[in-house]
Protein backbone atom coordinates (compact mmCIF):
# COMPACT_ATOMS: atom_id res chain seq x y z
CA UNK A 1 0.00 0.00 0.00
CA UNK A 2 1.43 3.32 -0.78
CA UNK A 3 1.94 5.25 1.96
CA UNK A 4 -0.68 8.12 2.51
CA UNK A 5 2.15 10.94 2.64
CA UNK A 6 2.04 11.23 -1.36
CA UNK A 7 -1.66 12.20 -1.39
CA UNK A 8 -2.15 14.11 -4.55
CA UNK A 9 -2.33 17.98 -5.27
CA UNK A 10 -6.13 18.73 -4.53
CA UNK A 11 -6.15 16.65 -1.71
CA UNK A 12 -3.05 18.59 0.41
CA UNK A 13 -4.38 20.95 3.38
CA UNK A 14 -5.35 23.99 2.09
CA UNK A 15 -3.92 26.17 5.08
CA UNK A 16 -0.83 25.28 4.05
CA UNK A 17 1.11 27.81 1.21
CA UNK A 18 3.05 26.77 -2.10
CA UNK A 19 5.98 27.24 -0.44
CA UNK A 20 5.26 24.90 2.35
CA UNK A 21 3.69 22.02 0.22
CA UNK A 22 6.49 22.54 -2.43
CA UNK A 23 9.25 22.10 -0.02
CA UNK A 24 7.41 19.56 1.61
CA UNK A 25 7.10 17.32 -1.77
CA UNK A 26 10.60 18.24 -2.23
CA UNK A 27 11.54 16.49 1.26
CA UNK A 28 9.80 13.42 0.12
CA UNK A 29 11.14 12.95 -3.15
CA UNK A 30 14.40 13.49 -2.21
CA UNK A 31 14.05 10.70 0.68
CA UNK A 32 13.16 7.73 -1.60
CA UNK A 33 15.53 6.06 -3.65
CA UNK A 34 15.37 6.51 -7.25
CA UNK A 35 13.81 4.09 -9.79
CA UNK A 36 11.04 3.23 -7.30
CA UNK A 37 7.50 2.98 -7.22
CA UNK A 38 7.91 5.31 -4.19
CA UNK A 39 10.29 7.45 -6.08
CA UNK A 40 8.07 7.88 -9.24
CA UNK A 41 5.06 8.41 -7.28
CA UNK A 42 6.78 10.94 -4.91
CA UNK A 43 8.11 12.79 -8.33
CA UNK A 44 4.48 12.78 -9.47
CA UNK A 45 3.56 14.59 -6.86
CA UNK A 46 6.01 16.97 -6.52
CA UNK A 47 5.62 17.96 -10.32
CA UNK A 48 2.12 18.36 -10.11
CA UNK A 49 2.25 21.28 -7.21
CA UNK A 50 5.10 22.26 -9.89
CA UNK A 51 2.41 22.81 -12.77
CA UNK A 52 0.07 24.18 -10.10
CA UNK A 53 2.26 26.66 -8.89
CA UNK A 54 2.33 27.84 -13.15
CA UNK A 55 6.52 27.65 -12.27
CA UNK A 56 7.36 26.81 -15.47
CA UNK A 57 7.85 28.93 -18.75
CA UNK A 58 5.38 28.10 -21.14
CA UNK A 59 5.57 28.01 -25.19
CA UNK A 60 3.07 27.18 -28.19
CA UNK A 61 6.02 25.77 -30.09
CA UNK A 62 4.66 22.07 -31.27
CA UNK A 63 8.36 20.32 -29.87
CA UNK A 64 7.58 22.07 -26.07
CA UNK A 65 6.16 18.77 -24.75
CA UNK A 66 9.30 17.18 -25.62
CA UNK A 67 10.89 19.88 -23.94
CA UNK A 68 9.31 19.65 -20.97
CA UNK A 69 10.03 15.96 -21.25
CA UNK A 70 14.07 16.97 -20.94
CA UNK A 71 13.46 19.36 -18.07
CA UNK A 72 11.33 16.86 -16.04
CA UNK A 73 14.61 13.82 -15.87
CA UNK A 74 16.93 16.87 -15.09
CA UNK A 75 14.94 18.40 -12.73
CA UNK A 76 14.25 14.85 -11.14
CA UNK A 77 18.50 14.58 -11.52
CA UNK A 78 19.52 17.81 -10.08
CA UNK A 79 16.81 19.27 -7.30
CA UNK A 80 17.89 17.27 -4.43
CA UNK A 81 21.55 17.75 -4.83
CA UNK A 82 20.42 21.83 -5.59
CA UNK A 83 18.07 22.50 -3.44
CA UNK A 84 19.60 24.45 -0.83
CA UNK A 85 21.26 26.52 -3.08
CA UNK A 86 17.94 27.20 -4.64
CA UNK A 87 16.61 29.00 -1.64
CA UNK A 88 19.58 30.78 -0.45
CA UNK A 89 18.74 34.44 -0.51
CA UNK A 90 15.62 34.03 -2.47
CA UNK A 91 12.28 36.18 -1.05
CA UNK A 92 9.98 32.54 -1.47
CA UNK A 93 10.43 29.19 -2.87
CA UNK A 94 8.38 29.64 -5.72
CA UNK A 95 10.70 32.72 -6.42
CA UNK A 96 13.49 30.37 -6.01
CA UNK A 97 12.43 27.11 -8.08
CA UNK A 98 11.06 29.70 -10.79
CA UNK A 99 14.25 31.60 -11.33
CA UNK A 100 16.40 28.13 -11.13
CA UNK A 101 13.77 26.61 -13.25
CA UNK A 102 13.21 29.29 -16.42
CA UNK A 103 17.20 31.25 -15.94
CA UNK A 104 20.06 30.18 -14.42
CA UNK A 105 18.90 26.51 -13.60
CA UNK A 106 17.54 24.85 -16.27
CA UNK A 107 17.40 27.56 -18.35
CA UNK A 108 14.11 26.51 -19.96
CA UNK A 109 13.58 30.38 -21.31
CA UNK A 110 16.71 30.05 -23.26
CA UNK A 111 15.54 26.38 -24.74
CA UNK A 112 12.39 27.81 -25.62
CA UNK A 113 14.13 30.56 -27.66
CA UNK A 114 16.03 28.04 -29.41
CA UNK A 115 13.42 25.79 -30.62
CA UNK A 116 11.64 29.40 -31.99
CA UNK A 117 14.99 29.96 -33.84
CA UNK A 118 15.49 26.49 -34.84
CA UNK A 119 11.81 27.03 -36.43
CA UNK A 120 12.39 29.85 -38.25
CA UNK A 121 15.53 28.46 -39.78
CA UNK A 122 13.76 25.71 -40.83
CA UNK A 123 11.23 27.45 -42.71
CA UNK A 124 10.07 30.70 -43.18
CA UNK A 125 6.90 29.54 -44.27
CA UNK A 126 6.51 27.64 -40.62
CA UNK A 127 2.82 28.85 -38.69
CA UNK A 128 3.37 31.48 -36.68
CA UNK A 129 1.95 30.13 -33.45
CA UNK A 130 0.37 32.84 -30.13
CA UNK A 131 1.43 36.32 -29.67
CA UNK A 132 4.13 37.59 -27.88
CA UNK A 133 7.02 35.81 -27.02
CA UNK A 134 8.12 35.80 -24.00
CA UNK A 135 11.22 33.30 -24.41
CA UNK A 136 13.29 36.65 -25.95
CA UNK A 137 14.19 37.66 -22.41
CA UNK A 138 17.91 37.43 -21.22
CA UNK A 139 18.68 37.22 -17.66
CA UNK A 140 20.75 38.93 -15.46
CA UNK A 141 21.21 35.76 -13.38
CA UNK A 142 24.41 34.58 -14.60
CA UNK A 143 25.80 37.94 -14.09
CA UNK A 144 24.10 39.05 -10.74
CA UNK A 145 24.53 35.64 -9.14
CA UNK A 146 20.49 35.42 -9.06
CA UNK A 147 19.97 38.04 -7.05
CA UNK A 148 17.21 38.87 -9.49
CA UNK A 149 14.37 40.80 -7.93
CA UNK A 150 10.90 39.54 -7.55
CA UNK A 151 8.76 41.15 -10.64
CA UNK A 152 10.67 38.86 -12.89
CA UNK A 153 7.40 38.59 -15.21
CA UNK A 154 7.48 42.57 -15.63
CA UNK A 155 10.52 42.08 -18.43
CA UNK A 156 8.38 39.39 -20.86
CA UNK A 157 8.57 42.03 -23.48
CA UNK A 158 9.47 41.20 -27.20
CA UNK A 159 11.81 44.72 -27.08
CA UNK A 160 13.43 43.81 -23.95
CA UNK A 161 16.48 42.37 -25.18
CA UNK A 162 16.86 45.05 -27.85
CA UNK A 163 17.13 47.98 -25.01
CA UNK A 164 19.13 45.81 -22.38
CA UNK A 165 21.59 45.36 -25.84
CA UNK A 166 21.55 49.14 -26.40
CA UNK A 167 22.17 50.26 -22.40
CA UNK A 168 25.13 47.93 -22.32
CA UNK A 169 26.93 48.95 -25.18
CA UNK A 170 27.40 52.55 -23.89
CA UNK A 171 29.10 51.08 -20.46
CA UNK A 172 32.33 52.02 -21.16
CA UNK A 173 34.34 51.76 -18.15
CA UNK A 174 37.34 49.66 -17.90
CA UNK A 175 40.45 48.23 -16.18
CA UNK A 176 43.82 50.96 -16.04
CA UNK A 177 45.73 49.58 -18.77
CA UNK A 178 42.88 47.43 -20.22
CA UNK A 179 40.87 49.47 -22.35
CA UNK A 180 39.54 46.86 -24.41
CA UNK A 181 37.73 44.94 -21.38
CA UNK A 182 35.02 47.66 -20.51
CA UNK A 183 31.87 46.38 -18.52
CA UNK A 184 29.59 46.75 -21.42
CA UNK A 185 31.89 43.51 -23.49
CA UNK A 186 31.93 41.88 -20.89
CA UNK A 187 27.69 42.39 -20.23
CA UNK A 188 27.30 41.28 -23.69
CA UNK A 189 29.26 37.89 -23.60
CA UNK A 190 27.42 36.86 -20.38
CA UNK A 191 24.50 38.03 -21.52
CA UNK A 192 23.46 38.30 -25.25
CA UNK A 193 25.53 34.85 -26.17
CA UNK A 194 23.70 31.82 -25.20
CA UNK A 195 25.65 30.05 -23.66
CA UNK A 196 27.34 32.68 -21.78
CA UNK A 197 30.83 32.94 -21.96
CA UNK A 198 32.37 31.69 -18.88
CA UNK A 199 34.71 34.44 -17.20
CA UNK A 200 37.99 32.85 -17.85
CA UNK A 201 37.39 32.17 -21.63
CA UNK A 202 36.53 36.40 -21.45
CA UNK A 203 39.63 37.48 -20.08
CA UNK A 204 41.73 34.74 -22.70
CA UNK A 205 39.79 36.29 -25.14
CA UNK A 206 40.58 39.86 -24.36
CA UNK A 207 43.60 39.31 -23.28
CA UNK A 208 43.15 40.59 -19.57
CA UNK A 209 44.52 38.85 -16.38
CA UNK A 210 41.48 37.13 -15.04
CA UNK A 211 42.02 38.67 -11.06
CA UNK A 212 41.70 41.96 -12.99
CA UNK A 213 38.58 41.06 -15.00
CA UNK A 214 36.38 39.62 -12.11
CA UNK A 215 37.45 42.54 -9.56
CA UNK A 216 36.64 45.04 -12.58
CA UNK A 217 33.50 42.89 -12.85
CA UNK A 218 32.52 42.91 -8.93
CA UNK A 219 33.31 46.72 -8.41
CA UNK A 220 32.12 48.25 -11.62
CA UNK A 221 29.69 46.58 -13.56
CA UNK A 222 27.49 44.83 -11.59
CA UNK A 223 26.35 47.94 -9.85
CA UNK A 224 25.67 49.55 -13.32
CA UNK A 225 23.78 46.28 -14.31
CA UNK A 226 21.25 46.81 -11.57
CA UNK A 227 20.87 50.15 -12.14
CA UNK A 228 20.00 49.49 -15.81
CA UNK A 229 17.96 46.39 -14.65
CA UNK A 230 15.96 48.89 -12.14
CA UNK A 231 15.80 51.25 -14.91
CA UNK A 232 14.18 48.85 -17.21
CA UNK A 233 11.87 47.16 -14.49
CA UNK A 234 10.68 50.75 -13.67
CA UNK A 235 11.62 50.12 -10.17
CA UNK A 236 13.45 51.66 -7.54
């Protein structure tokens, strides 16, 4: 008999928040061992509150269910052995599991805009499926560490990529010595190449000790990468 702890989604106590019941099924799929029947029906469970929750970054593109396929075994792979470092500093779970999920995780935004351009290159004749696309976001994750405020939804904008592009490209500050490595290159190959360049590849490729890159990084540009995130947010 399976034991009553894996109840399903509409039967969980309703006094209880997302955050509680997420981290909760979290618990209990992390405690069984996988490949069994406990394991799959713990996983179950745990993915439904995921859909519930409407976590996950969604797209009309006719390959997304087996792209949600993907994500599912690599969430299952990866959530136990991540979990803690998905709630560090984060204001909820949800927050948390949606950010690791969509951006810096899983990156499910950036496989979404992949099978869009891997459909127009097929074809230019392809159906145009929905409206807007909200896959053409970039994220600040890699770059702030995910300290990404809450109003994430705010940027899902088709322009939004087109004005972060244009406010980074005019941040021209820079290393003594090292004019070539100003904050605005380096903004663009963390975040307008996917995949982002890692840091040390950067400074190889710009010929810049790597110590001087990532303190040039930590002083100077991050602050000016909030303040342009802010900017575009329309927050504080």
């Amino acid at each position: 008999m399976v034991n009553s702890k894996y109840v399903s989604v509409t039967q969980m106590c309703n006094d209880k928040s997302n955050n509680d019941l997420l981290r909760e099924a979290i618990e209990n799929f992390c405690k069984e061992t996988p490949g069994t029947r406990e394991w799959d029906r713990a996983f179950n469970t745990l993915w439904s509150r995921i859909l519930k929750c409407k976590i996950l970054a969604t797209s009309p593109h006719p390959k997304y269910p087996d792209l949600l396929q993907e994500i599912q075994l690599e969430f299952s792979q990866r959530i136990c052995s991540e979990f803690e470092q998905i709630q560090e500093g984060k204001k909820s779970l949800v927050h948390g599991l949606r950010l690791w999920i969509n951006w810096y995780g899983l990156r499910l935004r950036y496989r979404i805009k992949d099978l869009d351009r891997e459909k127009t290159e097929i074809s230019l004749d392809a159906p145009i499926y929905g409206g807007n696309n909200d896959s053409n976001i970039p994220t600040l994750g890699d770059v702030l560490d995910g300290n990404i405020p809450e109003p994430m939804e705010t940027l899902i904008q088709e322009d939004f990529e087109e004005k972060l592009s244009a406010a980074i490209q005019g941040l021209g500050c820079h290393p003594k010595d090292y004019p070539q490595c100003t904050c605005g290159e380096i903004a663009k190959r963390r975040l307008l190449i996917n995949p982002p360049q890692k840091f040390t590849e950067i400074a190889k490729e710009l010929n810049v000790p790597y110590q001087a890159l990532m303190a040039h990084n930590n002083r100077k540009c991050k602050p000016l990468l909030k303040e342009i995130y802010n900017e575009l947010l329309g927050g504080e």
